[in-house]
C-alpha atoms as a PDB file:
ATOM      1  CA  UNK A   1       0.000   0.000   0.000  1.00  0.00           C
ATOM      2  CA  UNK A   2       1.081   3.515  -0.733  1.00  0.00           C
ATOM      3  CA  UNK A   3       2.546   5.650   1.998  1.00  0.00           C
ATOM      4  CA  UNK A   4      -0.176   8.938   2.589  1.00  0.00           C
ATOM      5  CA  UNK A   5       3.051  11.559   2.568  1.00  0.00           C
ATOM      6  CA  UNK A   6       5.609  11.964   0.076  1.00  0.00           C
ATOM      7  CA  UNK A   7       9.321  12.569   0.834  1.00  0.00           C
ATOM      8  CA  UNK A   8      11.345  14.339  -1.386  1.00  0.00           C
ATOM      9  CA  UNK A   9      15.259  12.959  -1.375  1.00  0.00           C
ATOM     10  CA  UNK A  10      17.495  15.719  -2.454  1.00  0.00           C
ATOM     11  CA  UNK A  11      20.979  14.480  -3.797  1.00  0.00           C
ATOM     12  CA  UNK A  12      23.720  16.813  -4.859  1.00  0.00           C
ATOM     13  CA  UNK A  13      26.331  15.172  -7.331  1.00  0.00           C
ATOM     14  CA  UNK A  14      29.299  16.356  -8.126  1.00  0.00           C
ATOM     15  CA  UNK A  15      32.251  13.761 -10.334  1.00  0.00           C
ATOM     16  CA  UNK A  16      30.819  11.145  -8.206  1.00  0.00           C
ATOM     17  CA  UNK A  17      30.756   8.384 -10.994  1.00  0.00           C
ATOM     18  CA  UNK A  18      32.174   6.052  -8.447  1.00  0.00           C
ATOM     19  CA  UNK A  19      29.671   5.803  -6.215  1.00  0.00           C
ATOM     20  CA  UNK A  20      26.310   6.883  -7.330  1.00  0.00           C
ATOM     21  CA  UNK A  21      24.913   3.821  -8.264  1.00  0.00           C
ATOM     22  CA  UNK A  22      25.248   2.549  -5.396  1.00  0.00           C
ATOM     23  CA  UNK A  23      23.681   5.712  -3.900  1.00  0.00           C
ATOM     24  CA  UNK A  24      20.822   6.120  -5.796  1.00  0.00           C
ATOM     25  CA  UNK A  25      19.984   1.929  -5.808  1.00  0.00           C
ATOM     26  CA  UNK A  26      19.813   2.151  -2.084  1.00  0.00           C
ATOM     27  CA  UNK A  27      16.833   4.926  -2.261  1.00  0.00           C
ATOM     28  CA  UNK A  28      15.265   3.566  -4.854  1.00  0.00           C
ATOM     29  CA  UNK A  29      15.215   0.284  -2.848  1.00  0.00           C
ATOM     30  CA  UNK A  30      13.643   1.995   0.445  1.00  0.00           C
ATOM     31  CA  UNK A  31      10.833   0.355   1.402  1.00  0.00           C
ATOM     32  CA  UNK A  32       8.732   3.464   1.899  1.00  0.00           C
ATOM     33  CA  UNK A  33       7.279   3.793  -1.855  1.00  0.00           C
ATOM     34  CA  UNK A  34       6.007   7.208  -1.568  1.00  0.00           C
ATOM     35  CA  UNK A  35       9.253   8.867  -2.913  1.00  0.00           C
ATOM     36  CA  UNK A  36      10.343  11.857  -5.104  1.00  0.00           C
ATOM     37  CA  UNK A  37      14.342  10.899  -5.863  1.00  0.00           C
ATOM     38  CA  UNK A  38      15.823  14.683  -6.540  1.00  0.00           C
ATOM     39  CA  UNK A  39      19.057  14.405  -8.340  1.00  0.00           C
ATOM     40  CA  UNK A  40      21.134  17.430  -8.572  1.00  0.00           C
ATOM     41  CA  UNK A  41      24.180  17.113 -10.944  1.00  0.00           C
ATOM     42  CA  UNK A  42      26.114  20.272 -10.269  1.00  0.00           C
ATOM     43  CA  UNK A  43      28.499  20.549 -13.539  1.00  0.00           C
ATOM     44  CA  UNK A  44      30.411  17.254 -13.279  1.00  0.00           C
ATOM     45  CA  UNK A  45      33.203  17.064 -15.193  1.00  0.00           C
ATOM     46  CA  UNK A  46      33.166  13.047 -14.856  1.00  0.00           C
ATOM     47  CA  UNK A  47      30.224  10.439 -16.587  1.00  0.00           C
ATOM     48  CA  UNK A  48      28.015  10.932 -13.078  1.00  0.00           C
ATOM     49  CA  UNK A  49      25.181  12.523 -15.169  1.00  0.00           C
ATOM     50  CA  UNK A  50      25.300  10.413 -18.047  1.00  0.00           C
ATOM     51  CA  UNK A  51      25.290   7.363 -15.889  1.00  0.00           C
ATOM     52  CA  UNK A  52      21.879   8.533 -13.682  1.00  0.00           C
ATOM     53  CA  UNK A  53      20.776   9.531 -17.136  1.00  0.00           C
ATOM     54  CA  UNK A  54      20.890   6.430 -18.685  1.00  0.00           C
ATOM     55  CA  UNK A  55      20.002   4.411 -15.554  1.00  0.00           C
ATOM     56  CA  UNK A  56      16.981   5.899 -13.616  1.00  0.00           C
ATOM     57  CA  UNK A  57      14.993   7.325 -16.944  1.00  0.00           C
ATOM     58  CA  UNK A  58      12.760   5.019 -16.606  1.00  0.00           C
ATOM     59  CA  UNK A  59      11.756   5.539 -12.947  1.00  0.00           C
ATOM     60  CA  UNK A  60       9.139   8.448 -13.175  1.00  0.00           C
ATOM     61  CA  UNK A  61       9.546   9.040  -9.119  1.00  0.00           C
ATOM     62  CA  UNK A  62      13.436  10.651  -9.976  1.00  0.00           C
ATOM     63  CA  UNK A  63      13.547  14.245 -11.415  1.00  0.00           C
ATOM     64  CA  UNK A  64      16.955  14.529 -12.495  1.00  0.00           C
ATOM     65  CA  UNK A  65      18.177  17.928 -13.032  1.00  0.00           C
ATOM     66  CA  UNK A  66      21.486  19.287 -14.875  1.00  0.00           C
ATOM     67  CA  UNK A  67      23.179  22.599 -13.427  1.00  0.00           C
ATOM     68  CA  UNK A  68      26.187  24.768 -14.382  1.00  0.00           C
ATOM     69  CA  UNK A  69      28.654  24.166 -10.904  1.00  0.00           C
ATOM     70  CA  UNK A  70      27.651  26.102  -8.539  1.00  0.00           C
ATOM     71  CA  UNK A  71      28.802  24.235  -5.473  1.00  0.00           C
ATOM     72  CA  UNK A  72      26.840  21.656  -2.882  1.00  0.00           C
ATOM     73  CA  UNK A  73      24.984  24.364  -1.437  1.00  0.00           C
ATOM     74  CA  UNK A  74      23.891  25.795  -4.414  1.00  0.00           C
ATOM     75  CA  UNK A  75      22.619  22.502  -5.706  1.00  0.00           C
ATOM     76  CA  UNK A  76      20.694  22.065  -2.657  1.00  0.00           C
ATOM     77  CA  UNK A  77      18.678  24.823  -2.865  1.00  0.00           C
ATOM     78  CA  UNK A  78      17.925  23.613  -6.603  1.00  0.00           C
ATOM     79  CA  UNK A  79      16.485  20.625  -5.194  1.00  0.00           C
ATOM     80  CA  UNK A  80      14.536  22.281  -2.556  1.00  0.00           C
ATOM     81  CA  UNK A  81      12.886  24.566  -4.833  1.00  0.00           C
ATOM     82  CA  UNK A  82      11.912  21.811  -7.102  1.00  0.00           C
ATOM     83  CA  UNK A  83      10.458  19.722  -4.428  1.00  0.00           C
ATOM     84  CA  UNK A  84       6.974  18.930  -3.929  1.00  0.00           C
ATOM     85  CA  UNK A  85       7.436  16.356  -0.664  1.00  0.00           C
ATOM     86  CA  UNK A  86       5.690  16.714   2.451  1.00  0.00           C
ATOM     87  CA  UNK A  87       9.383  15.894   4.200  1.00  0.00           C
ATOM     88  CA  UNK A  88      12.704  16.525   2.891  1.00  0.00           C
ATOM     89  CA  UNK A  89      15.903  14.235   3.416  1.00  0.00           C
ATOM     90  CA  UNK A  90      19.178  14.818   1.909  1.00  0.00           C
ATOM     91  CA  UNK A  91      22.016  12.142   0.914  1.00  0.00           C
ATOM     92  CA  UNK A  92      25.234  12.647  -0.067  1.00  0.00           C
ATOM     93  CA  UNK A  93      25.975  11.432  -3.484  1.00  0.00           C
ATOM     94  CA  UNK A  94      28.948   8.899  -2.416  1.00  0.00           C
ATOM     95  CA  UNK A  95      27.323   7.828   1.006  1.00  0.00           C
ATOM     96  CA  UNK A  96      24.301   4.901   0.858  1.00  0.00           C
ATOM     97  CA  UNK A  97      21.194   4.288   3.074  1.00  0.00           C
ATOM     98  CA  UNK A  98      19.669   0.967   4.536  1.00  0.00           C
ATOM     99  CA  UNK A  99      16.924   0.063   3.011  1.00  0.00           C
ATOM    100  CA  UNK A 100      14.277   0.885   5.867  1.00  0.00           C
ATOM    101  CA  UNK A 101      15.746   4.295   6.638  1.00  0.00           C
ATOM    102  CA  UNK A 102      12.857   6.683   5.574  1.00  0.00           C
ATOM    103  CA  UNK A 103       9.984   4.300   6.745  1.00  0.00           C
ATOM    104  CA  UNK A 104      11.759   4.115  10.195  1.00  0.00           C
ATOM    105  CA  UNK A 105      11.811   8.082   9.889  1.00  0.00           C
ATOM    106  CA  UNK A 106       8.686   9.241   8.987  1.00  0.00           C
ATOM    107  CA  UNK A 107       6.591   6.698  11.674  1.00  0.00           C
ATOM    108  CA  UNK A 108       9.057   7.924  14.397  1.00  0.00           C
ATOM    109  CA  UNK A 109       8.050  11.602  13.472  1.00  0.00           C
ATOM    110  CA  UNK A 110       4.309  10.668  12.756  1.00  0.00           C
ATOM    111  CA  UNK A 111       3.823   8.820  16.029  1.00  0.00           C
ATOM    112  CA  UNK A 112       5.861  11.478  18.452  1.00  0.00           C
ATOM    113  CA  UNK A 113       3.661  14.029  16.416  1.00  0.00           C
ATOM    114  CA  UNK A 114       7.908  15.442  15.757  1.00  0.00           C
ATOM    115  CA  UNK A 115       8.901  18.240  13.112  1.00  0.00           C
ATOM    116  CA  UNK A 116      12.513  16.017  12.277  1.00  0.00           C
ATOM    117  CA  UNK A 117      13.591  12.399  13.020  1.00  0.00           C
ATOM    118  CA  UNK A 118      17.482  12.112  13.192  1.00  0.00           C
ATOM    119  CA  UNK A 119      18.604   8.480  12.942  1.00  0.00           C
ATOM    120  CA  UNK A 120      22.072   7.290  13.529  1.00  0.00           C
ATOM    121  CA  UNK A 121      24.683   6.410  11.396  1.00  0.00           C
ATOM    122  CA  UNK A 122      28.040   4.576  10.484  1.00  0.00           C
ATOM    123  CA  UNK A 123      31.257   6.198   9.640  1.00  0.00           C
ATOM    124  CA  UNK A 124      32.643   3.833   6.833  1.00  0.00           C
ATOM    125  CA  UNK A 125      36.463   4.592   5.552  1.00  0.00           C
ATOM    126  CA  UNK A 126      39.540   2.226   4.482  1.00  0.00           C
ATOM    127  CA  UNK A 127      40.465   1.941   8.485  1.00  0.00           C
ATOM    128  CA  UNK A 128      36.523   0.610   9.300  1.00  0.00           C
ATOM    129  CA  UNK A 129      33.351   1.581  10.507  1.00  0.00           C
ATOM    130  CA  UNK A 130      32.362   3.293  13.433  1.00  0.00           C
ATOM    131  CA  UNK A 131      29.080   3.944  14.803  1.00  0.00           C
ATOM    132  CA  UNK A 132      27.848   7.269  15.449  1.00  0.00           C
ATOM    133  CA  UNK A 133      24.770   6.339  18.000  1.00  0.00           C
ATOM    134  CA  UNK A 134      21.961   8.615  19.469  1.00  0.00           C
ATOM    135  CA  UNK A 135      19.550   7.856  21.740  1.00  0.00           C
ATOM    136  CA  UNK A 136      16.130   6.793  21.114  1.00  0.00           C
ATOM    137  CA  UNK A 137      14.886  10.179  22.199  1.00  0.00           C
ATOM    138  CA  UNK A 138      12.432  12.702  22.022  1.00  0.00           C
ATOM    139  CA  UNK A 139      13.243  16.228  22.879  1.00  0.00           C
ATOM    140  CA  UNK A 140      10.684  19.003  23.240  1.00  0.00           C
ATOM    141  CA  UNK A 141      13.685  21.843  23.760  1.00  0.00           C
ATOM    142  CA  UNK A 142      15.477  20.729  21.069  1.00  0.00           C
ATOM    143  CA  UNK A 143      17.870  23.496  20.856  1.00  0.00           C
ATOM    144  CA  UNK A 144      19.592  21.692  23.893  1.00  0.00           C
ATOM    145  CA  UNK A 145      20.422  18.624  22.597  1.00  0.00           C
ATOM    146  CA  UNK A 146      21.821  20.197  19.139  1.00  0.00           C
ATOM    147  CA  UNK A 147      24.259  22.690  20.485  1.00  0.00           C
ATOM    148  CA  UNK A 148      25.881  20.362  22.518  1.00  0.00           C
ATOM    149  CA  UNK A 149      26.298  17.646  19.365  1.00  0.00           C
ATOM    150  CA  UNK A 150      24.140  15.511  20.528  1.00  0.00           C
ATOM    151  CA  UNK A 151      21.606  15.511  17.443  1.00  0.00           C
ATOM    152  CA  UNK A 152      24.529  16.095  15.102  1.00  0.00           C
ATOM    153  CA  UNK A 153      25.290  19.134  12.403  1.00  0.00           C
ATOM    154  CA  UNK A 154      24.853  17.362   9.780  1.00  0.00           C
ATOM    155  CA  UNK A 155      21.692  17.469   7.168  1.00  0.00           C
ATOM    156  CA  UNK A 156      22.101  13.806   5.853  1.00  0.00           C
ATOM    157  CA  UNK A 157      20.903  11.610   8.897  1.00  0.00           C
ATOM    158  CA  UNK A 158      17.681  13.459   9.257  1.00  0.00           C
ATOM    159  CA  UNK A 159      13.977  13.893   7.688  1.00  0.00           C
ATOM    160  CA  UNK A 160      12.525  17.156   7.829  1.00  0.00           C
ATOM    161  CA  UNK A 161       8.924  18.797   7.555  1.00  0.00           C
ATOM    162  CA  UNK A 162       9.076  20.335   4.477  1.00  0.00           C
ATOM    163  CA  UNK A 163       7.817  23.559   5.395  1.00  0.00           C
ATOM    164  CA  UNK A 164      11.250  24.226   8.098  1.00  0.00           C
ATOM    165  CA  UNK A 165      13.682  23.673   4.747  1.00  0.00           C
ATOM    166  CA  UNK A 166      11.694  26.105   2.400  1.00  0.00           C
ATOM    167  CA  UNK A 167      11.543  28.526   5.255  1.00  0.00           C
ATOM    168  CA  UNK A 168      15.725  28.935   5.230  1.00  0.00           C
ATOM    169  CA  UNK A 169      17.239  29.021   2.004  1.00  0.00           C
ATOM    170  CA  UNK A 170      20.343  27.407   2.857  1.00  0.00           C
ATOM    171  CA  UNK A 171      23.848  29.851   3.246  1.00  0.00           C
ATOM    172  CA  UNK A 172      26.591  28.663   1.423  1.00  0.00           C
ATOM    173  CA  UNK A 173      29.434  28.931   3.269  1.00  0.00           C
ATOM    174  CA  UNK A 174      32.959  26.394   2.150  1.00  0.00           C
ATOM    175  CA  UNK A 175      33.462  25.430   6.265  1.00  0.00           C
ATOM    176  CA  UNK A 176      30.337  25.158   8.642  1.00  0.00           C
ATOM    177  CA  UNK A 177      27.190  25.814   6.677  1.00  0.00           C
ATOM    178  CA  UNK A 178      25.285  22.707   7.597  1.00  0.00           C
ATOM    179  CA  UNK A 179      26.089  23.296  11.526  1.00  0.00           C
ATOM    180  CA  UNK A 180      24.647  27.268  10.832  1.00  0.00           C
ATOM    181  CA  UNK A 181      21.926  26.442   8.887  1.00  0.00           C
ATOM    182  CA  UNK A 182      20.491  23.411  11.034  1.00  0.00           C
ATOM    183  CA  UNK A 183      21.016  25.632  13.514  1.00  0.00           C
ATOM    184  CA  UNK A 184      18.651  28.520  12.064  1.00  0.00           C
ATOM    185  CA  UNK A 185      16.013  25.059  11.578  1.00  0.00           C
ATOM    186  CA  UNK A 186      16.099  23.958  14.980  1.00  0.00           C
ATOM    187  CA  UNK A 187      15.197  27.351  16.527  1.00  0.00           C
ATOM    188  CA  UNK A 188      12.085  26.950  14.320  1.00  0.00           C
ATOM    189  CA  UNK A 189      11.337  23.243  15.521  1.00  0.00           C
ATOM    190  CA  UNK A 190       8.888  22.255  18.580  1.00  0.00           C
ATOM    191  CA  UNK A 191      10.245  18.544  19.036  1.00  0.00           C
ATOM    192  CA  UNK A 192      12.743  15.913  17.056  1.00  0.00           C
ATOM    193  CA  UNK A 193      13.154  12.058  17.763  1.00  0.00           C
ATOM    194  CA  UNK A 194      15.917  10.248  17.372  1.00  0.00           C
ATOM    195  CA  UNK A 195      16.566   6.550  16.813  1.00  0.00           C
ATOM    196  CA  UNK A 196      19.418   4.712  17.610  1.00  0.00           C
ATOM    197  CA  UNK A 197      19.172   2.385  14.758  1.00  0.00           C
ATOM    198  CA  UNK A 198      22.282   3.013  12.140  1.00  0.00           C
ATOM    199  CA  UNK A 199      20.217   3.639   8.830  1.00  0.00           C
ATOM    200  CA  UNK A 200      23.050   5.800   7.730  1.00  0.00           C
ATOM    201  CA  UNK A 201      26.386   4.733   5.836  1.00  0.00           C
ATOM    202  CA  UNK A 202      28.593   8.072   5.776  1.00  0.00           C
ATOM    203  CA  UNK A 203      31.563   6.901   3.500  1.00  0.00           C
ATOM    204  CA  UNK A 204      34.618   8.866   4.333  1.00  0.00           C
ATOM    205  CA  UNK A 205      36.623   8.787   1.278  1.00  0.00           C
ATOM    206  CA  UNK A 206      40.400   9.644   1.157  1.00  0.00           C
ATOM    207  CA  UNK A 207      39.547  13.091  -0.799  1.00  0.00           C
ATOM    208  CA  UNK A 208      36.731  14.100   2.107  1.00  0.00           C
ATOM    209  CA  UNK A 209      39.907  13.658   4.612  1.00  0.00           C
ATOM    210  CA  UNK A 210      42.313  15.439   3.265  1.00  0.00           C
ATOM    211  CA  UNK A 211      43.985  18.128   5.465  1.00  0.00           C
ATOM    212  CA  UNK A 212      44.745  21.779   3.906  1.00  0.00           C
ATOM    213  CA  UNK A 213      46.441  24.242   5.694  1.00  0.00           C
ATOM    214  CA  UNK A 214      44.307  27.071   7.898  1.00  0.00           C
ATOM    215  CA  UNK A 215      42.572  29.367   6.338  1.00  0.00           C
ATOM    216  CA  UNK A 216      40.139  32.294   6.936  1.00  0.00           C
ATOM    217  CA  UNK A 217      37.021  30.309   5.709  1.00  0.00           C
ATOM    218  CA  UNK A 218      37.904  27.984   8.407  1.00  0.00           C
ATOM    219  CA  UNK A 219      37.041  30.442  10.896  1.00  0.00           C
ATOM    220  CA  UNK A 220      34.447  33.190   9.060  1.00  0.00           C
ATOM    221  CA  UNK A 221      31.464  30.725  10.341  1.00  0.00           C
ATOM    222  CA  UNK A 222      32.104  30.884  14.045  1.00  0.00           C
ATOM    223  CA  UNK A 223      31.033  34.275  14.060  1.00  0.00           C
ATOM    224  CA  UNK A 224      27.742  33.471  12.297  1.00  0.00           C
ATOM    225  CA  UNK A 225      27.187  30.729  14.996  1.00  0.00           C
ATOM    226  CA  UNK A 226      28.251  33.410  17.909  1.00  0.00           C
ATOM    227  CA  UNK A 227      25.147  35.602  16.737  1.00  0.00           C
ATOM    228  CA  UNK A 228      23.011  33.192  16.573  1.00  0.00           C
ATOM    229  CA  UNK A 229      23.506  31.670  20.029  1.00  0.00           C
ATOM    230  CA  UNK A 230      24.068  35.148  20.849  1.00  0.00           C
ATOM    231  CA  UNK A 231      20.144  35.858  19.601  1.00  0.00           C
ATOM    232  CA  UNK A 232      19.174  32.452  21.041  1.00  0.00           C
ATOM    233  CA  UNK A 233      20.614  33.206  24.791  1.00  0.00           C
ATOM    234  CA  UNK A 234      18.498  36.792  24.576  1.00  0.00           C
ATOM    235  CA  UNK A 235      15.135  34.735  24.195  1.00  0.00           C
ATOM    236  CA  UNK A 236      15.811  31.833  26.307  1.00  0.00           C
ATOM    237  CA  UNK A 237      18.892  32.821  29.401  1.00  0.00           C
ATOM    238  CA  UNK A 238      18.845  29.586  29.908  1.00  0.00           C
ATOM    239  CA  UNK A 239      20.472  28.129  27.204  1.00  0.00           C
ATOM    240  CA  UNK A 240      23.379  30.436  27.850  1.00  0.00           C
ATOM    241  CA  UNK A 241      25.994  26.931  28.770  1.00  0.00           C
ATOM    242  CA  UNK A 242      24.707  25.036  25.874  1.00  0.00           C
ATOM    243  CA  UNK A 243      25.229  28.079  23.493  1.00  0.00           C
ATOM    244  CA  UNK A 244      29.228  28.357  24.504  1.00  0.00           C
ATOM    245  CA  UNK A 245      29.366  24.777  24.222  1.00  0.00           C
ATOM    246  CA  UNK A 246      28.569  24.818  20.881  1.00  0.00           C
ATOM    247  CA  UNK A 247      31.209  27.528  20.187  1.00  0.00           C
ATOM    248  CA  UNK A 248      33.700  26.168  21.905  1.00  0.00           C
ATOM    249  CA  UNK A 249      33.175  22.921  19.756  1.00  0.00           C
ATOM    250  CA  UNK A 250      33.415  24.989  16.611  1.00  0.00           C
ATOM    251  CA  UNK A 251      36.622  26.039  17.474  1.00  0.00           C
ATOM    252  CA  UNK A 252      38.134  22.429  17.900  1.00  0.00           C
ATOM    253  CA  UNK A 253      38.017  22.703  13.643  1.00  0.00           C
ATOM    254  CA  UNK A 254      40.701  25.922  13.330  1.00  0.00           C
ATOM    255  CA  UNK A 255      42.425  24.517  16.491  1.00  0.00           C
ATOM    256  CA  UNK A 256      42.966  20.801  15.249  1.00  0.00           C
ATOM    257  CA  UNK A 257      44.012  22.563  11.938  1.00  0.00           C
ATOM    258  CA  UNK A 258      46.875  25.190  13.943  1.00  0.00           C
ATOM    259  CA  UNK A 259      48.110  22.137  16.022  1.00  0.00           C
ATOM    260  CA  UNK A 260      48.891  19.417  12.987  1.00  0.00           C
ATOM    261  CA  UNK A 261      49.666  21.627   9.896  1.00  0.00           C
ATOM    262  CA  UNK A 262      51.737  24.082   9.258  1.00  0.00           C
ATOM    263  CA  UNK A 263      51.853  27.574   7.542  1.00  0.00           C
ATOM    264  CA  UNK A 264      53.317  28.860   4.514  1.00  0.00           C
ATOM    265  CA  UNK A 265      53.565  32.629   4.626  1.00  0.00           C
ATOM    266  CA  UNK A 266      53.767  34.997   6.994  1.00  0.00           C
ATOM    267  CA  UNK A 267      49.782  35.680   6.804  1.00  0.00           C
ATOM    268  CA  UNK A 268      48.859  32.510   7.705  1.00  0.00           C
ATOM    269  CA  UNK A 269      51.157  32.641  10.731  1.00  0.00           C
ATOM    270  CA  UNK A 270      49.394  35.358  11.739  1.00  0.00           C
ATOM    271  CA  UNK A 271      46.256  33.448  11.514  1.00  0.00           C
ATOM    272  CA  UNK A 272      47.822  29.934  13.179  1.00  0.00           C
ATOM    273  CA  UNK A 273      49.034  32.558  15.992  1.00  0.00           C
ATOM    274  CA  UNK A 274      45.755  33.778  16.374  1.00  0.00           C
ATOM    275  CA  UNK A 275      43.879  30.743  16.234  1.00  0.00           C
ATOM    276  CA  UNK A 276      46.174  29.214  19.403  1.00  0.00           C
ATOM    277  CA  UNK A 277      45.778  32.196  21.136  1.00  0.00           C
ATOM    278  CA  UNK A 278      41.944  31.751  21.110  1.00  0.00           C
ATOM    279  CA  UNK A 279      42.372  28.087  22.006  1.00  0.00           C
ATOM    280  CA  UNK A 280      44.316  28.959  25.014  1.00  0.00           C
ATOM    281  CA  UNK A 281      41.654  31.512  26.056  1.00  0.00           C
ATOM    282  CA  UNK A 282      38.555  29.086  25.547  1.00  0.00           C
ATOM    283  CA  UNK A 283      40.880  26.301  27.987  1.00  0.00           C
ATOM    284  CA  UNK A 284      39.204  26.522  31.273  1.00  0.00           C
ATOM    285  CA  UNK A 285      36.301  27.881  29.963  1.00  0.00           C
ATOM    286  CA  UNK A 286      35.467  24.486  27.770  1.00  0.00           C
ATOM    287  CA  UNK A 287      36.970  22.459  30.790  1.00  0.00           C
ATOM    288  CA  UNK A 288      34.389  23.906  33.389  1.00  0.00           C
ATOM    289  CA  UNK A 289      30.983  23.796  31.102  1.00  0.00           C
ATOM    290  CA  UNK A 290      29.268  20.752  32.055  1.00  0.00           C
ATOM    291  CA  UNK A 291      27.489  21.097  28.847  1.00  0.00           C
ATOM    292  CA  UNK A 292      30.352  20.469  26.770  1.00  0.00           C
ATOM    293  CA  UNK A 293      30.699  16.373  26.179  1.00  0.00           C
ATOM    294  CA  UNK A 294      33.516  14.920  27.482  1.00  0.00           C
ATOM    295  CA  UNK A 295      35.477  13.814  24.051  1.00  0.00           C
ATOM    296  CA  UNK A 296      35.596  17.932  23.534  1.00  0.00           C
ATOM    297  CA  UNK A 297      37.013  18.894  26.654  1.00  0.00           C
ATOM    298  CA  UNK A 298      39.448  15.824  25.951  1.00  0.00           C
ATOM    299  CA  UNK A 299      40.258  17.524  23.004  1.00  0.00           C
ATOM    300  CA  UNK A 300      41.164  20.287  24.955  1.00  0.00           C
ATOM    301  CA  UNK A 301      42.967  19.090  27.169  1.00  0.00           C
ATOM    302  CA  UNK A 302      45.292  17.355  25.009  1.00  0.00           C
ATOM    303  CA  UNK A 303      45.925  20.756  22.916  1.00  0.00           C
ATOM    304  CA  UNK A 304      47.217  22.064  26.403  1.00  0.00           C
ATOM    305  CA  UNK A 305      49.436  19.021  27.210  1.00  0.00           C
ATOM    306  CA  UNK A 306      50.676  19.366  23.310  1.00  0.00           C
ATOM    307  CA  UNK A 307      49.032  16.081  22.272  1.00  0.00           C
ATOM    308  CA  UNK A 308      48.255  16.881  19.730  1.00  0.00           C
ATOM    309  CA  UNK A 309      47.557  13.487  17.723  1.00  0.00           C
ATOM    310  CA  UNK A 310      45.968  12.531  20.593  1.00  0.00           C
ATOM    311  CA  UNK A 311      43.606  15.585  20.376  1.00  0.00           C
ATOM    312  CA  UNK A 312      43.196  14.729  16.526  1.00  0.00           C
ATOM    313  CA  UNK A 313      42.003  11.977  17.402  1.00  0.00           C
ATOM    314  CA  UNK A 314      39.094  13.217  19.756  1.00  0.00           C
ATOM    315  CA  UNK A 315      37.839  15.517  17.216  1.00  0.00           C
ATOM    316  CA  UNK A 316      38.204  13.144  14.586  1.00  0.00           C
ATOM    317  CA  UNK A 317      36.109  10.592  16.011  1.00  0.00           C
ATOM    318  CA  UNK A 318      33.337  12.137  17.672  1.00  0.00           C
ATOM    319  CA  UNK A 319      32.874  14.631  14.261  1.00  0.00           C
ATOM    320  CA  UNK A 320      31.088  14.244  11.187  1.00  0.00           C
END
């Protein structure tokens, strides 16, 4: 029987002939049958369109559409305006789903009467998978729960009511934008559930880890997430703990950066100077919030005892 709502999946491709098929088979294969498969191919330079061209033509729930590059963002929005769902979900074009993901979704959200269902996932790369497990949860201050990590920054592991996406066209910014703008959602959202069941495969390939130098995009979003808690902590004092918290996780990004690269010009000392200076400042601070979870402030720490590969691999873990 048909599912009553439809869910629109938006996918953004970019050159990833590798592993689309495999992306787009496992959505096609959901067992919820009520779908509309958005597929965004932002300018690829490899076969990635041809191949979703040639393969899913015949399947009259995927709209494929064909843009000049614009970047992931960009294509995003493309796929929100051309939605027609009564949700929205977002995959990444090299990541895959299992096969009951969106039907576990939408009756989590349906029976908790919920405005977004955030499921849990597993971090797949050449060194193994690890889980990254909430709780089976539902939180009526959600706000809480996301500024301290605990619901994730990411857009792919959740299922949204449509009307909180087409409220916030999405910024694009190159470092941060899916922390600021599920951020900017959440303050619009009454409850979310979460679900400990892995329905997620988030495959970390080598080009998604590799490690650039700083640079001032790596920091131009913290100050975007400062005004927002900032405007958050005005309307609700309360939340005052859990908004530093969330800063002083944003930080761990620039500071893992400053600790295990190096720079090459006199500018970007500047910047790696500045950055450590900050991380110094935020030390006890980030130590004494009880808000904070305990793999950040271990983070911390071992940037003060100069552990730094130990610190790496805090953040590296417990991050998206």
């Amino acid at each position: 029987m048909k599912n009553k709502s439809k869910i629109s999946i938006i996918i953004p491709v970019y050159n990833a002939e590798k592993y689309i098929i495999r992306c787009i088979d496992s959505i096609q294969n959901q067992t919820y049958s009520n779908l509309e498969i958005i597929i965004v191919n932002d300018g690829s330079t490899d076969s990635s369109y041809e191949l979703c061209k040639e393969k899913y033509s015949s399947d009259d729930r995927i709209i494929l559409i064909n843009q000049e590059n614009k970047g992931v963002t960009a294509a995003r929005n493309t796929g929100i305006e051309n939605s027609t769902g009564d949700y929205i979900g977002f995959v990444d074009s090299d990541d895959w789903i299992e096969e009951n993901m969106y039907v576990t979704m939408y009756d989590a959200i349906i029976n908790n009467s919920a405005d977004i269902c955030a499921c849990s996932a597993k971090r797949i790369s050449k060194d193994g998978t690890i889980p990254i497990k909430l709780k089976d949860e539902l939180y009526t201050e959600p706000l809480k729960p996301y500024m301290t990590f605990d619901l994730m920054y990411c857009y792919w592991n959740k299922l949204y009511k449509s009307n909180l996406i087409k409220n916030h066209e999405f910024i694009d910014l190159k470092v941060g934008e899916d922390a600021l703008n599920n951020l900017q959602i959440i303050k619009d959202t009454r409850k979310v559930v979460t679900i400990s069941e892995c329905l997620y495969n988030y495959f970390q390939n080598e080009t998604s880890i590799t490690k650039e130098g700083l640079k001032d995009y790596h920091l131009s979003y913290i100050p975007l997430i400062e005004s927002e808690c900032n405007e958050i902590v005005e309307k609700n004092p309360n939340l005052e703990r859990y908004a530093q918290a969330m800063i002083q996780y944003c930080w761990l990004l620039p500071l893992d950066i400053a600790y295990t690269t190096q720079p090459s010009n006199d500018v970007e000392k500047n910047l790696y100077s500045e950055v450590k200076k900050k991380g110094k400042s935020l030390f006890w601070q980030a130590i004494g919030n009880d808000k904070l979870k305990f793999e950040y402030k271990a983070a911390y720490v071992a940037i003060k005892c100069n552990i730094y590969s130990l610190a790496l691999k805090f953040y590296a873990k417990f991050s998206k």
